[in-house]
Protein backbone atom coordinates (compact mmCIF):
# COMPACT_ATOMS: atom_id res chain seq x y z
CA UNK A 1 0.00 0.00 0.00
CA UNK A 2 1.43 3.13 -0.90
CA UNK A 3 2.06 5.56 2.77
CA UNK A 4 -0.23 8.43 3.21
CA UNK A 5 1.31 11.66 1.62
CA UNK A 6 2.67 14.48 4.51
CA UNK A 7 -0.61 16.45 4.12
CA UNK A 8 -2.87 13.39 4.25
CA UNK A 9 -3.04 14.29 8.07
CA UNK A 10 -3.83 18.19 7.65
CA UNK A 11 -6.61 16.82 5.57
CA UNK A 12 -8.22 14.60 7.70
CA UNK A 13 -8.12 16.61 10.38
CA UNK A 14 -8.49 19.95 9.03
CA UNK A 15 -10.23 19.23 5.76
CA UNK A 16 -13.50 21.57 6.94
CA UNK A 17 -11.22 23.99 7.18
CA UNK A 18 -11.50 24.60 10.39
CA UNK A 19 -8.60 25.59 13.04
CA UNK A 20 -9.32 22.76 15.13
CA UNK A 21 -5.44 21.58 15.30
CA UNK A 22 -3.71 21.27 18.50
CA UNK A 23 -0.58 21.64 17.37
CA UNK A 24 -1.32 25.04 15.43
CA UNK A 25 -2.39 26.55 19.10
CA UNK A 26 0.71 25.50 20.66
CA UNK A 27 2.65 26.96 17.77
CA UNK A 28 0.90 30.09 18.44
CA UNK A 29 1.45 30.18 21.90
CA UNK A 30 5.03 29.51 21.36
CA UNK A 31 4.94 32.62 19.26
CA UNK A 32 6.52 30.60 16.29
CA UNK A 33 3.16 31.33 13.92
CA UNK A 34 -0.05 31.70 14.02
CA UNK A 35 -2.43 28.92 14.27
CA UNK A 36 -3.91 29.50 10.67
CA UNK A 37 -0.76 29.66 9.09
CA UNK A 38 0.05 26.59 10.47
CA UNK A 39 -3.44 25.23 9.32
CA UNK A 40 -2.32 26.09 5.78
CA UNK A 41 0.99 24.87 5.88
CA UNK A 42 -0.06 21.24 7.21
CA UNK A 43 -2.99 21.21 4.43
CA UNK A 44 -0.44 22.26 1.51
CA UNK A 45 1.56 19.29 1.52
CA UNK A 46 4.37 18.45 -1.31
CA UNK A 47 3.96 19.52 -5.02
CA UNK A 48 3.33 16.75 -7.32
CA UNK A 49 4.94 15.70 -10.21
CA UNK A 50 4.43 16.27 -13.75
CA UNK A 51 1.16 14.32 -14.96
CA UNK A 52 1.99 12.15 -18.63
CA UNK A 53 -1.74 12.94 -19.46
CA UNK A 54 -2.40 16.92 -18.41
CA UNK A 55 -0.87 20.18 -19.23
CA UNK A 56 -0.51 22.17 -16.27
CA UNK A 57 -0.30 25.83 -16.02
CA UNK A 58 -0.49 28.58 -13.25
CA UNK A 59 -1.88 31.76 -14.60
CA UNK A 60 -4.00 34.54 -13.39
CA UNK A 61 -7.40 35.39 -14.21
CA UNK A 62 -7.80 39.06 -14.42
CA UNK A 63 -5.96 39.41 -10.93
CA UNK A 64 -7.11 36.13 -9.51
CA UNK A 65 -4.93 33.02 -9.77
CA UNK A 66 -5.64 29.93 -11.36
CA UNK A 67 -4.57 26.58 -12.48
CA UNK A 68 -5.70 25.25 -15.76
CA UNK A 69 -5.50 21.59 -16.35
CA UNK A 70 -5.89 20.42 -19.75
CA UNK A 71 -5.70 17.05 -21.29
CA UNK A 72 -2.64 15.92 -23.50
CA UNK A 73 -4.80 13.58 -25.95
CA UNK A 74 -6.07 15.01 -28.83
CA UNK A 75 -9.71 16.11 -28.95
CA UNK A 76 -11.79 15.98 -31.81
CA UNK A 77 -13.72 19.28 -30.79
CA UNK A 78 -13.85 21.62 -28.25
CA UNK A 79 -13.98 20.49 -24.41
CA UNK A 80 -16.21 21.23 -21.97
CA UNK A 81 -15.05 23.18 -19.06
CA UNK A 82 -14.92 22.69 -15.73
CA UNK A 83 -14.67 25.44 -13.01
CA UNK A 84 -13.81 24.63 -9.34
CA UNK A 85 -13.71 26.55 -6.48
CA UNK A 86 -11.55 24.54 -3.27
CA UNK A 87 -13.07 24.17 0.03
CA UNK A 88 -11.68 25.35 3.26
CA UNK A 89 -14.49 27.04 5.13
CA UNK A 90 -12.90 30.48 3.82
CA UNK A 91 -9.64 30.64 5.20
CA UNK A 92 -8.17 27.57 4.46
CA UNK A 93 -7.89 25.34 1.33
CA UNK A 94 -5.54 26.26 -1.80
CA UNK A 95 -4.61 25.43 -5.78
CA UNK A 96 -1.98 23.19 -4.38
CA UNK A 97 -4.24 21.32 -1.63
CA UNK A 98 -6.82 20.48 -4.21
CA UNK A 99 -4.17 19.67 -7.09
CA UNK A 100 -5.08 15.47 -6.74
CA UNK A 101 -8.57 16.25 -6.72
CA UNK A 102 -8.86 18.07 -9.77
CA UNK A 103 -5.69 16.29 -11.75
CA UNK A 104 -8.47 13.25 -11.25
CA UNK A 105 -11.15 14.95 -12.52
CA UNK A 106 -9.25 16.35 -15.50
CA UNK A 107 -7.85 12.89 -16.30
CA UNK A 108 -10.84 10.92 -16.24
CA UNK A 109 -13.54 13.57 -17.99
CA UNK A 110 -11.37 15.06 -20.66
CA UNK A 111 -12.62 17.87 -19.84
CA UNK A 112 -10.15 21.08 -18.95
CA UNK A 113 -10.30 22.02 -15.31
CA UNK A 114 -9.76 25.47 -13.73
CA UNK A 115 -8.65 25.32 -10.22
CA UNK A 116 -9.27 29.07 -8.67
CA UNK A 117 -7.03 30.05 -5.62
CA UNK A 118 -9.12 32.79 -4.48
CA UNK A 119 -7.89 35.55 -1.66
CA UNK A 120 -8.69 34.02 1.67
CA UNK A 121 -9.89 35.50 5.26
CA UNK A 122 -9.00 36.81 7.46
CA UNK A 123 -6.93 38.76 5.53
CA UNK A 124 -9.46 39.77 2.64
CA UNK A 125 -12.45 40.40 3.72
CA UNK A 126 -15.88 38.84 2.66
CA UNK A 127 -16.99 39.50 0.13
CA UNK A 128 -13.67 38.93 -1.52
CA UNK A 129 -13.89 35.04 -1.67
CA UNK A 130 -16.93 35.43 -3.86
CA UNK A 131 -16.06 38.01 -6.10
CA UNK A 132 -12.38 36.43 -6.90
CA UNK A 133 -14.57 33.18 -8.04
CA UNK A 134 -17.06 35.48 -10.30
CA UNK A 135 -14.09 37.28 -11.76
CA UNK A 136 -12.59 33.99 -12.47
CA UNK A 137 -15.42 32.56 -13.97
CA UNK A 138 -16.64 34.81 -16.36
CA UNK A 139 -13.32 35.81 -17.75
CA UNK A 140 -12.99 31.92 -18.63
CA UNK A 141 -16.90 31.80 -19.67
CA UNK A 142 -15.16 34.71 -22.26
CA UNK A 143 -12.07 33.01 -23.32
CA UNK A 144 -12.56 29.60 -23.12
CA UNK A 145 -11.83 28.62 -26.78
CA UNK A 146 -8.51 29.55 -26.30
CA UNK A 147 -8.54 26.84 -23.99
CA UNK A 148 -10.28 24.65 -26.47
CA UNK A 149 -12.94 24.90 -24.58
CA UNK A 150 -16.87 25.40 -26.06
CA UNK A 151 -18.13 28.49 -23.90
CA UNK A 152 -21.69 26.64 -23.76
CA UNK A 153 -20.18 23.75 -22.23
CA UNK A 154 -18.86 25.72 -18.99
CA UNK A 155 -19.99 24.47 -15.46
CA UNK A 156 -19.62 25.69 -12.01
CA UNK A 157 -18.57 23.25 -9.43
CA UNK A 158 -16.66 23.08 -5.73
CA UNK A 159 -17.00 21.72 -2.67
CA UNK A 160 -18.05 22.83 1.53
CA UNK A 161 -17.69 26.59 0.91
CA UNK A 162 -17.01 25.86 -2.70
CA UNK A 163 -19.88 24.47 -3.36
CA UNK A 164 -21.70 27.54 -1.66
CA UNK A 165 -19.71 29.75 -3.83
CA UNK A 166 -20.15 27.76 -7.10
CA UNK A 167 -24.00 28.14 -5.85
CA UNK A 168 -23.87 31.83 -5.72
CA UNK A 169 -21.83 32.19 -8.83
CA UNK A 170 -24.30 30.51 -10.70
CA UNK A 171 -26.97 32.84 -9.30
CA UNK A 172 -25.22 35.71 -10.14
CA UNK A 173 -24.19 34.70 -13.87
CA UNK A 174 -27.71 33.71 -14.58
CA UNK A 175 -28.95 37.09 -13.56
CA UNK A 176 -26.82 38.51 -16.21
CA UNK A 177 -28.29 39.54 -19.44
CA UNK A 178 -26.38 39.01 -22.62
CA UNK A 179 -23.44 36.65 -20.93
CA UNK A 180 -23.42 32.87 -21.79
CA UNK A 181 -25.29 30.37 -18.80
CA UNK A 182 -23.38 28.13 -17.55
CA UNK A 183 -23.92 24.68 -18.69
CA UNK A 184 -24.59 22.78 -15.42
CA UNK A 185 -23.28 23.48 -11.27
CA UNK A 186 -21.98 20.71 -9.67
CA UNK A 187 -22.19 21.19 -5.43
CA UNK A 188 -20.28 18.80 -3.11
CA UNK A 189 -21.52 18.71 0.68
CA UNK A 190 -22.35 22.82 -0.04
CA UNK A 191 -23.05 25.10 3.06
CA UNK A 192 -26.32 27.27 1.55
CA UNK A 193 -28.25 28.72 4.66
CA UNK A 194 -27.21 30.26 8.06
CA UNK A 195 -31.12 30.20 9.03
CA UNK A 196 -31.51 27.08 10.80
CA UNK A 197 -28.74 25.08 12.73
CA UNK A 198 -31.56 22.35 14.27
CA UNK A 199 -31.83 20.77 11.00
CA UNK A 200 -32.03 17.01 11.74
CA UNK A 201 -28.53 16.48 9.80
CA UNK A 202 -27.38 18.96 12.41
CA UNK A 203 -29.29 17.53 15.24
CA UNK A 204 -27.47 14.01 14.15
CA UNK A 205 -24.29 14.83 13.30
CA UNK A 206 -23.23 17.94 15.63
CA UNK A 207 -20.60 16.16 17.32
CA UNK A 208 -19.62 13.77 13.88
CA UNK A 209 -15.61 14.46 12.42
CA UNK A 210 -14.60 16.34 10.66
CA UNK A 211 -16.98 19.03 11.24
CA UNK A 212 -19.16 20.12 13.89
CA UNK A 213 -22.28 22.41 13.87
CA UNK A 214 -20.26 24.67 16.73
CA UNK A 215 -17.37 24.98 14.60
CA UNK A 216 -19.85 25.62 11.79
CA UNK A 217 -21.12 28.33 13.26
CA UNK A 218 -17.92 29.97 14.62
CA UNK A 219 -16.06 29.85 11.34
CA UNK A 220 -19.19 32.06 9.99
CA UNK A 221 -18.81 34.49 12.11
CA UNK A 222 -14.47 34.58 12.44
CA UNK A 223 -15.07 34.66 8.63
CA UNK A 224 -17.63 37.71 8.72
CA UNK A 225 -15.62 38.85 11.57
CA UNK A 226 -17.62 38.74 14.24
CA UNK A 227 -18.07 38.69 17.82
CA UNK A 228 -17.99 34.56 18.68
CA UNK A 229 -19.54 35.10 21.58
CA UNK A 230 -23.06 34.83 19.83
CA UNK A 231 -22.59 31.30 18.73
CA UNK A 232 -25.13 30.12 21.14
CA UNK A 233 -28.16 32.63 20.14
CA UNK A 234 -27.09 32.10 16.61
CA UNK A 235 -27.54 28.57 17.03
CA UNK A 236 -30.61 28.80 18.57
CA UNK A 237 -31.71 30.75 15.58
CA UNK A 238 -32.21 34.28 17.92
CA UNK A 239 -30.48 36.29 14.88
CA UNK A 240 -33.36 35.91 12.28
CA UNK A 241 -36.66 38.19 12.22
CA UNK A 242 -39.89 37.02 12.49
CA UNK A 243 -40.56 38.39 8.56
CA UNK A 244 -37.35 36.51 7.58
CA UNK A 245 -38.71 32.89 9.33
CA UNK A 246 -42.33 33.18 7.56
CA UNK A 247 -40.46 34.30 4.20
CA UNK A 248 -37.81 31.93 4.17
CA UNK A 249 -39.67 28.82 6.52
CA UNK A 250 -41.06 27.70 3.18
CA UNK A 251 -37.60 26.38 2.16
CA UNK A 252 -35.76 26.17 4.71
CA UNK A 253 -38.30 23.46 6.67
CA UNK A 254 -37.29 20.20 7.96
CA UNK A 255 -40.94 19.16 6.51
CA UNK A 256 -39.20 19.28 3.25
CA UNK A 257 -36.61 16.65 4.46
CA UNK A 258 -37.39 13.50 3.62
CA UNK A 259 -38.64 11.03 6.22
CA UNK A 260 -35.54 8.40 5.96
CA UNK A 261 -33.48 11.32 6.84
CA UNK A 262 -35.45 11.50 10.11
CA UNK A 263 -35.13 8.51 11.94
CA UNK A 264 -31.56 9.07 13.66
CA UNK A 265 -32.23 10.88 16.72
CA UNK A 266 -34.10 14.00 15.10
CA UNK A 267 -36.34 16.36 17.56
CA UNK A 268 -38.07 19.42 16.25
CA UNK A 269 -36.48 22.68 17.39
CA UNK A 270 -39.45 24.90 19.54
CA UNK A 271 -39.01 28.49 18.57
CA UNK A 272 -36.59 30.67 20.02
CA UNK A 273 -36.92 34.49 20.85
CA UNK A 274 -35.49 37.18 18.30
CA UNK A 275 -32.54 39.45 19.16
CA UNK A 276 -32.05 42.84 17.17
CA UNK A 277 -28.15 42.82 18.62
CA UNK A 278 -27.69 39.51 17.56
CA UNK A 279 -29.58 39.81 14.17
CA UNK A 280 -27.51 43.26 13.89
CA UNK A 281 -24.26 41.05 14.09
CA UNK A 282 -24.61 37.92 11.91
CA UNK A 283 -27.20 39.77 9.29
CA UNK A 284 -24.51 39.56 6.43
CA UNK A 285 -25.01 35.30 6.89
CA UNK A 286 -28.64 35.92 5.64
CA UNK A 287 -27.13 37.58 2.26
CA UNK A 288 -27.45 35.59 -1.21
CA UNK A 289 -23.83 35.25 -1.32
CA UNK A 290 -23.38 33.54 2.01
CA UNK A 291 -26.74 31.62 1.93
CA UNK A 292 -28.13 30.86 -1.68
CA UNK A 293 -30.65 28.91 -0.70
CA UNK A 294 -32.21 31.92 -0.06
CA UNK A 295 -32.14 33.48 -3.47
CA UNK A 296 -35.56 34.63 -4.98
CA UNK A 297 -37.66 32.35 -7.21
CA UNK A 298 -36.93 34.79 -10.48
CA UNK A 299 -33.01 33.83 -9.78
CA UNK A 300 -33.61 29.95 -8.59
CA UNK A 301 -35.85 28.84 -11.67
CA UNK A 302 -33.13 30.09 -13.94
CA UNK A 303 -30.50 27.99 -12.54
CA UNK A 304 -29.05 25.08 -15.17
CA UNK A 305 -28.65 21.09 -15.22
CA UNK A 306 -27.66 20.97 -11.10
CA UNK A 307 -25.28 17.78 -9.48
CA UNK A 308 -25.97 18.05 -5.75
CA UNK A 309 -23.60 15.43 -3.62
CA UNK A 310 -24.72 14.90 0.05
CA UNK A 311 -23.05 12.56 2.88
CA UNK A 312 -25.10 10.77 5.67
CA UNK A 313 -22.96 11.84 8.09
CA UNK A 314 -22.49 15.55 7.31
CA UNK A 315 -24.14 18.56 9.73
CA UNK A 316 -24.69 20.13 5.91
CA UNK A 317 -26.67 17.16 4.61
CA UNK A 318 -29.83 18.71 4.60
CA UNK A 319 -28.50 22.01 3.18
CA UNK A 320 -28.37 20.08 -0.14
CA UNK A 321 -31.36 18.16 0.35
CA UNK A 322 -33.34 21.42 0.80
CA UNK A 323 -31.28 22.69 -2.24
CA UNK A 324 -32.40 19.62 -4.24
CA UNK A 325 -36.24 19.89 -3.53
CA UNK A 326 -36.20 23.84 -4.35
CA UNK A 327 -34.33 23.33 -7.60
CA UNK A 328 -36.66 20.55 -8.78
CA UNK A 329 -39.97 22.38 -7.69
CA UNK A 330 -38.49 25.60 -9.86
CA UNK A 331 -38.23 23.03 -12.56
CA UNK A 332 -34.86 22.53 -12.73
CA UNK A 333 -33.61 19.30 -13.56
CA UNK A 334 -31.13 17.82 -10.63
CA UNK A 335 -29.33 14.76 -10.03
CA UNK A 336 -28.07 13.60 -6.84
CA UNK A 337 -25.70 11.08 -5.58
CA UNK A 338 -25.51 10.63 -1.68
CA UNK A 339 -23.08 8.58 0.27
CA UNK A 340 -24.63 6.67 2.72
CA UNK A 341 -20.97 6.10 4.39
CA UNK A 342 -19.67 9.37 3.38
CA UNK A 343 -18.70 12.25 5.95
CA UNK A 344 -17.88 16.13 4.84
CA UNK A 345 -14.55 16.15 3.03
CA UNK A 346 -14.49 12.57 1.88
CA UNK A 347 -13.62 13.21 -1.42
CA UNK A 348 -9.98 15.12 -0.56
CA UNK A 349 -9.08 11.85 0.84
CA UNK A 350 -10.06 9.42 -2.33
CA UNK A 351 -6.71 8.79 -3.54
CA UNK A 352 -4.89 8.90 0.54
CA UNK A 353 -2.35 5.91 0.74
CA UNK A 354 -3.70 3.71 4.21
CA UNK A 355 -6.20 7.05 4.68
CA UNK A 356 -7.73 6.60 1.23
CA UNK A 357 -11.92 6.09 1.55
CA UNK A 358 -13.57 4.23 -0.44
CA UNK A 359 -16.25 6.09 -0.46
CA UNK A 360 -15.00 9.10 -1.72
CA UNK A 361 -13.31 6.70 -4.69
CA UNK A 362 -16.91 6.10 -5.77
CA UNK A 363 -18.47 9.75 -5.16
CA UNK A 364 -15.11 10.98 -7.42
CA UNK A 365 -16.05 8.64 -10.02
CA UNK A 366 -20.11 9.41 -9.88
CA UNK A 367 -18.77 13.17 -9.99
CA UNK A 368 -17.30 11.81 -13.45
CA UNK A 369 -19.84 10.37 -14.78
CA UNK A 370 -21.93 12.96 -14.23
CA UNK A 371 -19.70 15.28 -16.35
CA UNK A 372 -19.40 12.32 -18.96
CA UNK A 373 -22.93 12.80 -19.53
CA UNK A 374 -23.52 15.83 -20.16
């Protein structure tokens, strides 16, 4: 069995994104670095060789840099294009952490892959993240035949906070007139809503590795930067209005989880009281760009071809369930593949020596097929 690479451990530990590393806080007490630099460094791991079967190259994007993989083998047409946008839970994640990921995905759909390393928090500010990824998109959805890529055969894809901003990318390309739609979104275990933490995947799964609902929560607000010490009443859901519950209750609802998803120690949440301080301090969570599950119907029902991937054991599970149901009731056409033994990350650690999972092997491959077909 081939050994576990040196970041195979960042990633299992870290691969939410999330400081939760022991080792970075002693670093940081030590005065040696601080504990997200650490974070990063452990996640980065060692660059990997030249691939027989892909061109590689680092460029930038406007200002934004990317990696562009494209296939070596002849192609008798243009290519379809693939867009993704890392994970990390906003400060974490990088070009060279998801380099295996989308080398794989390159490989096996012939399709040309652009890896975006967008500017991460704390140091740029949200909503930097999302506007790095929309800058990068659209100048590809412009120049992709000199890629050799077909401009109608673009889609938007990424994973944890990628997926949520390949969600909100989508939204906002689709609200543009006169620019090309994107052909399909593919979402991986995506984060869309900060209006309900008592969803029965976060009931079931709050204490599950890698990622808790408590470090959920917390990342929001470091991210947003702001004060921590709300987590409970944001939990409880004390930050959204009354208006905001009625308007948004009809889609995010654990009535529109399905039953099976139910059974593992799920209890309705009773109602909690509103705060205007607390609402005052995590409002920016209830934006499009942070939660696009709450994006208007004009703006959902416009949306193209959708791949949602879910995993049983994920607090976000029923973020892309309730993403699912609202696509397909705006008549959008989705298909979704859920791992029934998967957990959030799994699919960083497909290809992981003795920390390989299997089934993020087979949700990597469905992820392929999926592009195959289209």
């Amino acid at each position: 069995v081939r050994p576990a690479p040196p970041c195979a451990l960042g990633h299992l530990q870290l691969i939410s994104g999330l400081p939760c590393s022991k080792q970075g806080k002693i670093f940081e007490r030590l005065g040696f670095c601080s504990e997200i630099d650490f974070v990063r460094y452990t996640q980065e791991g060692k660059k990997l060789p030249e691939d027989p079967k892909l061109f590689i190259k680092d460029l930038r994007f406007e200002d934004v840099p990317v990696r562009v993989y494209q296939p070596r083998a002849p192609s008798a047409g243009l290519r379809r294009g693939l867009i993704y946008l890392h994970g990390g839970g906003w400060m974490f994640g990088s070009i060279n952490s998801y380099d295996r990921v989308c080398r794989y995905i390159a490989r096996e759909s012939e399709s040309v892959v652009v890896s975006v390393g967008y500017r991460l928090a704390p140091e740029h500010k949200y909503p930097s993240q999302f506007r790095d990824c929309l800058t990068a998109s659209t100048h590809f959805m412009k120049t992709a035949e000199d890629y050799g890529v077909d401009s109608a055969c673009v889609i938007i894809s990424g994973d944890s906070v990628g997926g949520t901003l390949a969600a909100a990318v989508c939204q906002a390309l689709v609200s543009r007139s006169n620019f090309p739609k994107p052909l399909a979104q593919i979402l991986i275990y995506p984060g869309l809503q900060a209006i309900d933490f008592y969803l029965p995947s976060y009931q079931q799964n709050c204490a599950v590795p890698i990622l808790y609902r408590e470090h959920v929560i917390a990342c929001c607000l470091k991210y947003l930067e702001k004060d921590v010490s709300v987590l409970e009443n944001v939990m409880e859901g004390s930050h959204v209005p009354l208006d905001m519950k009625l308007k948004y209750g009809r889609w995010v609802n654990p009535d529109n989880i399905p039953e099976e998803f139910k059974i593992r120690s799920y209890k309705p949440h009773l109602p909690t009281s509103y705060s205007d301080e607390v609402y005052e301090v995590a409002k920016p969570a209830l934006e499009t760009t942070f939660s696009p599950l709450l994006a208007e119907d004009s703006i959902v029902s416009r949306l193209p071809l959708s791949y949602i991937l879910t995993c049983e054991y994920d607090v976000l599970r029923d973020d892309g369930l309730l993403y699912k149901k609202r696509l397909e009731d705006s008549g959008v056409p989705v298909t979704w593949y859920h791992v029934k033994d998967g957990f959030h990350g799994v699919i960083s650690l497909f290809d992981f020596g003795i920390l390989s999972f299997r089934s993020g092997k087979k949700a990597m491959d469905n992820i392929v097929n999926f592009l195959k077909s289209l």
